[in-house]
PDB file of N, CA and C in Angstrom:
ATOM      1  N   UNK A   1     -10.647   9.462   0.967  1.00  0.00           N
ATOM      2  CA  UNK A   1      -9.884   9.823   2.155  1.00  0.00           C
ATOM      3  C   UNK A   1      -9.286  11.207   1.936  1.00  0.00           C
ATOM      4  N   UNK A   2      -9.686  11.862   2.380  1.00  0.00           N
ATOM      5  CA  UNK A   2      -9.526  13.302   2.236  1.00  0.00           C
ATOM      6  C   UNK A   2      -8.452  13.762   3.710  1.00  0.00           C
ATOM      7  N   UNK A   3      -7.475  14.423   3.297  1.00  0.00           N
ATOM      8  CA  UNK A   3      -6.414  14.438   4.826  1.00  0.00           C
ATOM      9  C   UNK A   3      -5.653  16.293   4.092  1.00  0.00           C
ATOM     10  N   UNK A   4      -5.718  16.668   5.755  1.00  0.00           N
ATOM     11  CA  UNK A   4      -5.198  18.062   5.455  1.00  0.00           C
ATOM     12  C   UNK A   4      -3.942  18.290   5.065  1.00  0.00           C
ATOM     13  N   UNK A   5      -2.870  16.806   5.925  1.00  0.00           N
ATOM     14  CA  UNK A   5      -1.229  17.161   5.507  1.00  0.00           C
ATOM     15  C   UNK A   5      -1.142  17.037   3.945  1.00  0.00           C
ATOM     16  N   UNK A   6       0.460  18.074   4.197  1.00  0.00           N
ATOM     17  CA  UNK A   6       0.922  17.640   2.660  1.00  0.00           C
ATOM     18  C   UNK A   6       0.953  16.122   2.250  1.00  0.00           C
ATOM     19  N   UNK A   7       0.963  15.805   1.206  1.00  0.00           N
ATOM     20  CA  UNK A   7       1.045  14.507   0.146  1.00  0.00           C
ATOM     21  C   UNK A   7       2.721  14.543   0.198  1.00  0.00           C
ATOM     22  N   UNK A   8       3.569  13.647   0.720  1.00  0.00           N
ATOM     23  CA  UNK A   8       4.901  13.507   0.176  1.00  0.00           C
ATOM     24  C   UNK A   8       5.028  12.127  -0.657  1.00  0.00           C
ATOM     25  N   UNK A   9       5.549  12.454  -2.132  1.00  0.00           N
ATOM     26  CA  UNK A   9       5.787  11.208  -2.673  1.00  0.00           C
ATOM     27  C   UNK A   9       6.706  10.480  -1.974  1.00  0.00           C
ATOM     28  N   UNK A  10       6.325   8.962  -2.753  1.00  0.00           N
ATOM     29  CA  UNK A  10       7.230   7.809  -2.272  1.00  0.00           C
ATOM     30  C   UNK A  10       7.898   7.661  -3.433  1.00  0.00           C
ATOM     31  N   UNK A  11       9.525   7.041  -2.669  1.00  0.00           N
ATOM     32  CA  UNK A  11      10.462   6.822  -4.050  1.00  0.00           C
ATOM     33  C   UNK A  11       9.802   5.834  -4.819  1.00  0.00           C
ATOM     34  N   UNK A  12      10.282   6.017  -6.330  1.00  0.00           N
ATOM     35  CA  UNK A  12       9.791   5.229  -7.529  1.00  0.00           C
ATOM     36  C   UNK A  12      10.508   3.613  -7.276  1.00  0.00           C
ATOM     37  N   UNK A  13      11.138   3.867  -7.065  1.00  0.00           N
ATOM     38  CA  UNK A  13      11.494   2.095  -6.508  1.00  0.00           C
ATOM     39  C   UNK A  13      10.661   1.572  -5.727  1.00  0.00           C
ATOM     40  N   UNK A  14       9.899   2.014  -5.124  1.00  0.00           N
ATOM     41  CA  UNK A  14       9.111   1.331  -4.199  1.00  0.00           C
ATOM     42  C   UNK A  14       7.781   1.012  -4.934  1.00  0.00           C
ATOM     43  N   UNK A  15       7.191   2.186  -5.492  1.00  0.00           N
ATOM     44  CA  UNK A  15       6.184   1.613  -6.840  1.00  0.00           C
ATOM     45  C   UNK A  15       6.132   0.109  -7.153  1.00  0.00           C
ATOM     46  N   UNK A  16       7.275  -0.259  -7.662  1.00  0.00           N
ATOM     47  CA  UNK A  16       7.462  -1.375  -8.291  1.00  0.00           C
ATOM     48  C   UNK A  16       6.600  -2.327  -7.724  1.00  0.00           C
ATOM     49  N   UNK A  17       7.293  -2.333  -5.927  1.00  0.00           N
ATOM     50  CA  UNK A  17       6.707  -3.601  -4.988  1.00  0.00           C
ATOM     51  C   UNK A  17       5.470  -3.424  -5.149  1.00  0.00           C
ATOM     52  N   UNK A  18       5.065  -2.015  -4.724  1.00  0.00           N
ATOM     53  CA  UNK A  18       2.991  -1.868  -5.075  1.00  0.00           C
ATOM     54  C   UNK A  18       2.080  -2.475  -5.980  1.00  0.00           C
ATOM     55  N   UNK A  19       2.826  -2.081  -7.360  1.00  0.00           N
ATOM     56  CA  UNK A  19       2.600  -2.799  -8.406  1.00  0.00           C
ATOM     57  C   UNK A  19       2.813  -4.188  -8.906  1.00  0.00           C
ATOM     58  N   UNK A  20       3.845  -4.656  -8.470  1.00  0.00           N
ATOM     59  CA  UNK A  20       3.291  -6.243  -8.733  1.00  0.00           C
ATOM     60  C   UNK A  20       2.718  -7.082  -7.191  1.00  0.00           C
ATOM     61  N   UNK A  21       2.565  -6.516  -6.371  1.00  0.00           N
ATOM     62  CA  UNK A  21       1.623  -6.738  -5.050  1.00  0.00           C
ATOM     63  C   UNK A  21      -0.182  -6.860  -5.552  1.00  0.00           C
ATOM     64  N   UNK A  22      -0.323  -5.626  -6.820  1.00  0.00           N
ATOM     65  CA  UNK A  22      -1.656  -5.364  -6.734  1.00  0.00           C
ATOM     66  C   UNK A  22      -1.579  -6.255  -8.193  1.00  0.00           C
ATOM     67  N   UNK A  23      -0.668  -6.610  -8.843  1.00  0.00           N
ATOM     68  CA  UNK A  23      -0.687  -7.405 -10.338  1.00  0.00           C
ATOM     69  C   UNK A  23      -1.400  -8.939  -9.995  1.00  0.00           C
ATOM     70  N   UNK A  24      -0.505  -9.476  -8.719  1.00  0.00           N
ATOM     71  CA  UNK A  24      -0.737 -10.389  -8.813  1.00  0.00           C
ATOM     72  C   UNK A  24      -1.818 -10.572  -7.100  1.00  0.00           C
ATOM     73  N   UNK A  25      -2.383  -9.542  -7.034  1.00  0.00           N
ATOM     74  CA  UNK A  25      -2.721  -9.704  -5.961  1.00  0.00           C
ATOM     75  C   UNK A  25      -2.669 -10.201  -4.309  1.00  0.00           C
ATOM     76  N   UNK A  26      -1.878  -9.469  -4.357  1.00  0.00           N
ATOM     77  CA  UNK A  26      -0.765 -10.520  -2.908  1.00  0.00           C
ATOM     78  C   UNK A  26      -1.440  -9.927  -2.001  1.00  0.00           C
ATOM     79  N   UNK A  27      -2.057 -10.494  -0.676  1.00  0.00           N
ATOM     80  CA  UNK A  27      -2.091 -10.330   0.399  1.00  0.00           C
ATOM     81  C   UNK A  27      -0.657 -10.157   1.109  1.00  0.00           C
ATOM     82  N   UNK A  28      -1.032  -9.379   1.970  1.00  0.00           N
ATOM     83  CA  UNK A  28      -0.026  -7.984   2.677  1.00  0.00           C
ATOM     84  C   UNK A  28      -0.467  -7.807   4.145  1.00  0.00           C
ATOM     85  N   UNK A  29       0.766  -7.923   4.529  1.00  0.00           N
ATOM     86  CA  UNK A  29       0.554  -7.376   6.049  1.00  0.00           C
ATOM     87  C   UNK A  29       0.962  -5.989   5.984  1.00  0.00           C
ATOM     88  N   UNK A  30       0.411  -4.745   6.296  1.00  0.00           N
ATOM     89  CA  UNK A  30       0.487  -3.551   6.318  1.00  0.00           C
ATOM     90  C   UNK A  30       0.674  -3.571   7.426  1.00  0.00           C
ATOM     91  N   UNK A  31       1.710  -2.074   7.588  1.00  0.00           N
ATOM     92  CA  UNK A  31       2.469  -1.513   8.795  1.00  0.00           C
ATOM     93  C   UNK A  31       2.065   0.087   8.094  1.00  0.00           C
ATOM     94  N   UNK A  32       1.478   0.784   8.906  1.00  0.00           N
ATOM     95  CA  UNK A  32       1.518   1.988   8.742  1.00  0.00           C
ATOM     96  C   UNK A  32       2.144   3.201   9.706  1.00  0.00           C
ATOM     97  N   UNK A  33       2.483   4.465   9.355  1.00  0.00           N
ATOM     98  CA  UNK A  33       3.348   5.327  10.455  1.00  0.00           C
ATOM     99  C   UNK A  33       2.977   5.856  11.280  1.00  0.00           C
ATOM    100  N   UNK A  34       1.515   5.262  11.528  1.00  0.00           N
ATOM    101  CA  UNK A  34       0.791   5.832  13.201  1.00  0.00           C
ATOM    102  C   UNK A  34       1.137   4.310  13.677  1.00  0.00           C
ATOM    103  N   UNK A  35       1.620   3.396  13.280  1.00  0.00           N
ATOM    104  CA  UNK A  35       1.683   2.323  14.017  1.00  0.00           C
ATOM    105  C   UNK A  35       0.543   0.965  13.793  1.00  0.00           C
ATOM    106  N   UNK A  36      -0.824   1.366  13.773  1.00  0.00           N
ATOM    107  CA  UNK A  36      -1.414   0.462  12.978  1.00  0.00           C
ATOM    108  C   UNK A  36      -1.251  -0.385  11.893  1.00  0.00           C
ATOM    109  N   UNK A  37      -1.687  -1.777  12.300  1.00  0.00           N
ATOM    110  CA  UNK A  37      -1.487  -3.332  11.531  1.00  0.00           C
ATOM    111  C   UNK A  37      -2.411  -3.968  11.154  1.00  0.00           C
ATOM    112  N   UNK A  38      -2.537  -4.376   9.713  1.00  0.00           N
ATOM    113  CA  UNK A  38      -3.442  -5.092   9.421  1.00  0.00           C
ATOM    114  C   UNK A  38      -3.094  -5.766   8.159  1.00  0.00           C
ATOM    115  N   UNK A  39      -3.902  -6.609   7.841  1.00  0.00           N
ATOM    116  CA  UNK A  39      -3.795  -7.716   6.501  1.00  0.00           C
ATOM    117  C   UNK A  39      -4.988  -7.690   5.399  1.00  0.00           C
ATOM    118  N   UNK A  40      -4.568  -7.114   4.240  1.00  0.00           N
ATOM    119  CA  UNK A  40      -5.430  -7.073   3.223  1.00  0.00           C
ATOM    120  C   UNK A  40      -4.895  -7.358   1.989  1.00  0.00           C
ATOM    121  N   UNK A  41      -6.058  -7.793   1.101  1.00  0.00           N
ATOM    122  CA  UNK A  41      -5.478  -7.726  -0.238  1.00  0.00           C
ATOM    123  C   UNK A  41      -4.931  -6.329  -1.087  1.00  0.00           C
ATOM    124  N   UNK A  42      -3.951  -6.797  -1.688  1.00  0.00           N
ATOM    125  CA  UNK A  42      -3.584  -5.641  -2.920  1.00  0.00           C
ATOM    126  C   UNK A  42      -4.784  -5.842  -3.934  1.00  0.00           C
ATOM    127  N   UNK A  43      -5.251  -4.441  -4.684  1.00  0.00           N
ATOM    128  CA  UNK A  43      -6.367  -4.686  -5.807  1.00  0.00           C
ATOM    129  C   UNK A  43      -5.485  -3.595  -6.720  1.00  0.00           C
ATOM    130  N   UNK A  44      -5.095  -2.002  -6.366  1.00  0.00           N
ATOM    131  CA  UNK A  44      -4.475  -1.559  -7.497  1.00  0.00           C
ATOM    132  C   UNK A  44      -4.098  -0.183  -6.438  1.00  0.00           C
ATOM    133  N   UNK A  45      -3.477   0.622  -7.540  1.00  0.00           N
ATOM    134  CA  UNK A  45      -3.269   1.845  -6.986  1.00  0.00           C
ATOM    135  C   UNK A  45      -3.843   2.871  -7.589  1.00  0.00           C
ATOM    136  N   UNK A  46      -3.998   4.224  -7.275  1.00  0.00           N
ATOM    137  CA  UNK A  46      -5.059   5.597  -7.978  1.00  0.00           C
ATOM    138  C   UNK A  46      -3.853   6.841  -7.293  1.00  0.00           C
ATOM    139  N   UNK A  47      -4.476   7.588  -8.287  1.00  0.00           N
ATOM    140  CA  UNK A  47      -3.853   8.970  -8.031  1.00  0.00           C
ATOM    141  C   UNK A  47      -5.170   9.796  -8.365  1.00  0.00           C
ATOM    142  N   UNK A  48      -4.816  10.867  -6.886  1.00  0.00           N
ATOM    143  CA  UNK A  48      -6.041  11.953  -7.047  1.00  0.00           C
ATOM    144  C   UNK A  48      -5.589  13.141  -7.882  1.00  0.00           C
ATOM    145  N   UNK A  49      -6.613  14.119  -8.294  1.00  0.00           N
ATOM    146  CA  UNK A  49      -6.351  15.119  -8.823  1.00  0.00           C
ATOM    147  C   UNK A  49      -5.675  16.396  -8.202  1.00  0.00           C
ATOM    148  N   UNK A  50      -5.285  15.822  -6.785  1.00  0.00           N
ATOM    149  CA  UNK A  50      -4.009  16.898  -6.338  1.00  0.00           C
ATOM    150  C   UNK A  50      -2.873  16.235  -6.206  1.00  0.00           C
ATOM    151  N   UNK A  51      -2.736  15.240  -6.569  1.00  0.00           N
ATOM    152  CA  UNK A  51      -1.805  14.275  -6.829  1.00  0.00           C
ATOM    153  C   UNK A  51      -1.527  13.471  -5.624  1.00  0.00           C
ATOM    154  N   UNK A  52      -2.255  12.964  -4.691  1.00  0.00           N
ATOM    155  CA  UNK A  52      -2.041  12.304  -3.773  1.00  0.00           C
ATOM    156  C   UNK A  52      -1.917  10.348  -4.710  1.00  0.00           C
ATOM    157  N   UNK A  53      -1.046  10.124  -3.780  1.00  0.00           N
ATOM    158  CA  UNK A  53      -1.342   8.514  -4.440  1.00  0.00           C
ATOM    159  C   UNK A  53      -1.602   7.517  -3.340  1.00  0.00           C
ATOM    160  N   UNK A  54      -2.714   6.410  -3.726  1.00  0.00           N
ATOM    161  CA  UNK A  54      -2.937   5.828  -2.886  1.00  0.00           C
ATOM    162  C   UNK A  54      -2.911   3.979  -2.946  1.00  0.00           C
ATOM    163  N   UNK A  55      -2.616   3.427  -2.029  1.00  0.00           N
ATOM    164  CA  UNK A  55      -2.827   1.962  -2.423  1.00  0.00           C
ATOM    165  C   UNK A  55      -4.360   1.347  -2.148  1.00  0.00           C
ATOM    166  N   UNK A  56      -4.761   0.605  -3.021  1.00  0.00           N
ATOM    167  CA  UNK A  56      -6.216   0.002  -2.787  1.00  0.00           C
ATOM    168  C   UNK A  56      -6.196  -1.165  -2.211  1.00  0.00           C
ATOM    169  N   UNK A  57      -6.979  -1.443  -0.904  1.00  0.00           N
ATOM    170  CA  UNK A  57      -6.950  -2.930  -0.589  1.00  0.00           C
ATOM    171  C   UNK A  57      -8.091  -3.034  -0.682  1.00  0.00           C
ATOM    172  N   UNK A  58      -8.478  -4.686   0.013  1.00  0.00           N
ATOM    173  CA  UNK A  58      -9.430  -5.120  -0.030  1.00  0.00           C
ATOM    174  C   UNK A  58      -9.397  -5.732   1.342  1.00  0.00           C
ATOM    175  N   UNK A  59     -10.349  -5.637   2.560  1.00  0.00           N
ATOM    176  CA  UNK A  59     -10.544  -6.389   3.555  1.00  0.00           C
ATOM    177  C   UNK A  59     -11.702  -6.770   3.811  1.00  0.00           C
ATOM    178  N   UNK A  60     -12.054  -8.349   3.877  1.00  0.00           N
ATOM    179  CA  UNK A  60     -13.785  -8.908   4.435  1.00  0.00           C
ATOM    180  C   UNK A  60     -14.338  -8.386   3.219  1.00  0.00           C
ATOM    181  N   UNK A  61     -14.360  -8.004   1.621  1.00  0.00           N
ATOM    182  CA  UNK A  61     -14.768  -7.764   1.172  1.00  0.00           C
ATOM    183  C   UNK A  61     -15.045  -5.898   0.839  1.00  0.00           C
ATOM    184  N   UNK A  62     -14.475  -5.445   1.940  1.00  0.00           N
ATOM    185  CA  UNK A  62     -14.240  -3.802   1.835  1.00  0.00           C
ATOM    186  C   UNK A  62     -12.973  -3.130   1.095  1.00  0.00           C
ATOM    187  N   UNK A  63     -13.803  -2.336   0.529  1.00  0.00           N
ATOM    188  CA  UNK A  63     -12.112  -1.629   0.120  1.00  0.00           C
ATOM    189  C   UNK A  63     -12.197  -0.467   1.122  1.00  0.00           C
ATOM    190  N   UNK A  64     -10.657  -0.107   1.138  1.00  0.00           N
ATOM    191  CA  UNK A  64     -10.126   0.965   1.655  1.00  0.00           C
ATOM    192  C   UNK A  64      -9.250   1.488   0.713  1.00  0.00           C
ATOM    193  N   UNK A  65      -9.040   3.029   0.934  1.00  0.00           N
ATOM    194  CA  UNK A  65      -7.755   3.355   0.246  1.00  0.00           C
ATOM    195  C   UNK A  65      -6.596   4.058   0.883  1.00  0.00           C
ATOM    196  N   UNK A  66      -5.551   3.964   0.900  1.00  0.00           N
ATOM    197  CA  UNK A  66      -4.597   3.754   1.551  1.00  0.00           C
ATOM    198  C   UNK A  66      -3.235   5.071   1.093  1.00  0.00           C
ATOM    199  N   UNK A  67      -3.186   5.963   1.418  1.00  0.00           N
ATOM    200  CA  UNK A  67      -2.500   6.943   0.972  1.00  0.00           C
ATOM    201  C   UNK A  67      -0.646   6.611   0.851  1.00  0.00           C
ATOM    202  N   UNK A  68      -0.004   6.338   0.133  1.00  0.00           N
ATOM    203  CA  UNK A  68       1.177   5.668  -0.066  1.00  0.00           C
ATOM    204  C   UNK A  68       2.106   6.775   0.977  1.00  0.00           C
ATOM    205  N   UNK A  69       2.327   7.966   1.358  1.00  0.00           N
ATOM    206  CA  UNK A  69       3.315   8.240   2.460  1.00  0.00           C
ATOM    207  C   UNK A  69       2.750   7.918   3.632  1.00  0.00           C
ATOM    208  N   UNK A  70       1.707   7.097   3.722  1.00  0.00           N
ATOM    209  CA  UNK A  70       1.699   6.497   5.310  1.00  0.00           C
ATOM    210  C   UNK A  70       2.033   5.547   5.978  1.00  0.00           C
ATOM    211  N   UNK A  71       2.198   4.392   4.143  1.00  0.00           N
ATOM    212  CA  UNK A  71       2.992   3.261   4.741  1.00  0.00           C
ATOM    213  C   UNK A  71       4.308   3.361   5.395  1.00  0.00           C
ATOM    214  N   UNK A  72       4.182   2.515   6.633  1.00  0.00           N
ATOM    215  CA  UNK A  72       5.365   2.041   6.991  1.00  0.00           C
ATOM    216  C   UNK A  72       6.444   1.226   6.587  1.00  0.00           C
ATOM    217  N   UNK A  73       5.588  -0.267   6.502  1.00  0.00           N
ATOM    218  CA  UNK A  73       6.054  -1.432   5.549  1.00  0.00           C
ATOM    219  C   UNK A  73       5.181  -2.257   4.838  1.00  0.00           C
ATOM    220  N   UNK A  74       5.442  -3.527   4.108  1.00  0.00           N
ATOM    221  CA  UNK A  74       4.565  -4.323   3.604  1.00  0.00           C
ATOM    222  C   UNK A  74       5.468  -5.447   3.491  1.00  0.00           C
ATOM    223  N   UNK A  75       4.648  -6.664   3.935  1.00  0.00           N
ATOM    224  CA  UNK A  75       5.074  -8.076   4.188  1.00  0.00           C
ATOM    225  C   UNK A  75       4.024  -8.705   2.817  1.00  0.00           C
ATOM    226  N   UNK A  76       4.545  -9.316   2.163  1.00  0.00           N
ATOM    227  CA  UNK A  76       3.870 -10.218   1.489  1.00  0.00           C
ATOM    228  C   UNK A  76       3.495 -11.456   1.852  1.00  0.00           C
ATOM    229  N   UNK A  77       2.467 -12.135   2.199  1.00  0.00           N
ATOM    230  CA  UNK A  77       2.021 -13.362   2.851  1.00  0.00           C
ATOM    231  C   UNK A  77       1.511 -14.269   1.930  1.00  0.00           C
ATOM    232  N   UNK A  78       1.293 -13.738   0.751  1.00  0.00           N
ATOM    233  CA  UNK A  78       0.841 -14.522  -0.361  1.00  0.00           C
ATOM    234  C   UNK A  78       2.433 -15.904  -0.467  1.00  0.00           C
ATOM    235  N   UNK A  79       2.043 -17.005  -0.639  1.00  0.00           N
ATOM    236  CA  UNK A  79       3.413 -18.286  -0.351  1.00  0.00           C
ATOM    237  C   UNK A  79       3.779 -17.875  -1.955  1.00  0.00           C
ATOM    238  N   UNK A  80       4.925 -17.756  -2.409  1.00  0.00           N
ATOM    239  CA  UNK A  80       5.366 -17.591  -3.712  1.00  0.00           C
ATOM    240  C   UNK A  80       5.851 -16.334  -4.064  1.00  0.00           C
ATOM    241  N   UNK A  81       5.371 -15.506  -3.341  1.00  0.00           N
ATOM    242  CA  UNK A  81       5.835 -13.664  -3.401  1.00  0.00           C
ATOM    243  C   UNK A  81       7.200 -13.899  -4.324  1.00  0.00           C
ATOM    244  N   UNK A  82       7.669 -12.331  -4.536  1.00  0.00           N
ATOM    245  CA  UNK A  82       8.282 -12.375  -5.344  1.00  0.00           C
ATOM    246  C   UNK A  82       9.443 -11.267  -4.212  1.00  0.00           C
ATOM    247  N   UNK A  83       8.629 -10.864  -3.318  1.00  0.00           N
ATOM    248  CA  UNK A  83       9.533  -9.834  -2.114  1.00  0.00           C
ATOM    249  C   UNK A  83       9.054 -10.195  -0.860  1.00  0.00           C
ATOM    250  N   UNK A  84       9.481 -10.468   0.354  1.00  0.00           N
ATOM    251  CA  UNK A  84       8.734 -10.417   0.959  1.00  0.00           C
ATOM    252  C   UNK A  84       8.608  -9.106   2.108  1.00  0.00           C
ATOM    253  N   UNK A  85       9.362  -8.673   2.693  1.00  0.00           N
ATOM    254  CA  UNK A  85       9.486  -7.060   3.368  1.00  0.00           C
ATOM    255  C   UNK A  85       9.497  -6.006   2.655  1.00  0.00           C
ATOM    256  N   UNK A  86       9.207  -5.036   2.619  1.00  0.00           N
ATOM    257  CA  UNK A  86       9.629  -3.739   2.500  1.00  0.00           C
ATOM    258  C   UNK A  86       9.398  -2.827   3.139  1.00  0.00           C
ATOM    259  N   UNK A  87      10.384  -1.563   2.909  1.00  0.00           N
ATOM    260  CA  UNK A  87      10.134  -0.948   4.117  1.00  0.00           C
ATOM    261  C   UNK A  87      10.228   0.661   3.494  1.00  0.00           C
ATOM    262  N   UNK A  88       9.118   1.347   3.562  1.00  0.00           N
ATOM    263  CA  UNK A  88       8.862   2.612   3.388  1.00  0.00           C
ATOM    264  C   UNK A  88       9.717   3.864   4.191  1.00  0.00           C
ATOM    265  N   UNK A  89       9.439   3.662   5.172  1.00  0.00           N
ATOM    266  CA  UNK A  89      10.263   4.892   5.616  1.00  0.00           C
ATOM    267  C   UNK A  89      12.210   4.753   6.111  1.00  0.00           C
TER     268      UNK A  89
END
């Protein structure tokens, strides 16, 4: 996913939720800041070599990758979560 805007990091507290989302693999309701909704698995996160960072899902068997300043929020739907909202912006 290649995108012309700047990359703005996300606070390091929020990492955390990403990371044990993609540890234990939690399905997620994604909210992103154009407004688009959808439900995928967490698989992991990557950083590019201009330092963009991104979240990896998994949907129907597809991955996507998911640039972390676009989230909006993330709902954990997995029953047992350990968070269930958060909210990016």
């Amino acid at each position: 996913m290649k995108t012309t805007e700047e990359y703005h990091p996300i606070d390091c507290d929020l990492h955390d939720y990403l990371e044990i989302a993609c540890m234990y693999h939690y399905w997620l309701h994604i909210e992103l800041t154009d407004g688009t909704c959808f439900d995928a698995k967490a698989l992991t996160t990557c950083t590019t070599v201009e330092k963009e960072e991104f979240l990896v899902v998994e949907q129907s068997e597809n991955q996507q990758k998911i640039r972390l300043d676009y989230l909006s929020a993330i709902t954990a739907l997995t029953p047992g979560a350990t968070f269930s909202t958060v909210n990016f912006q």
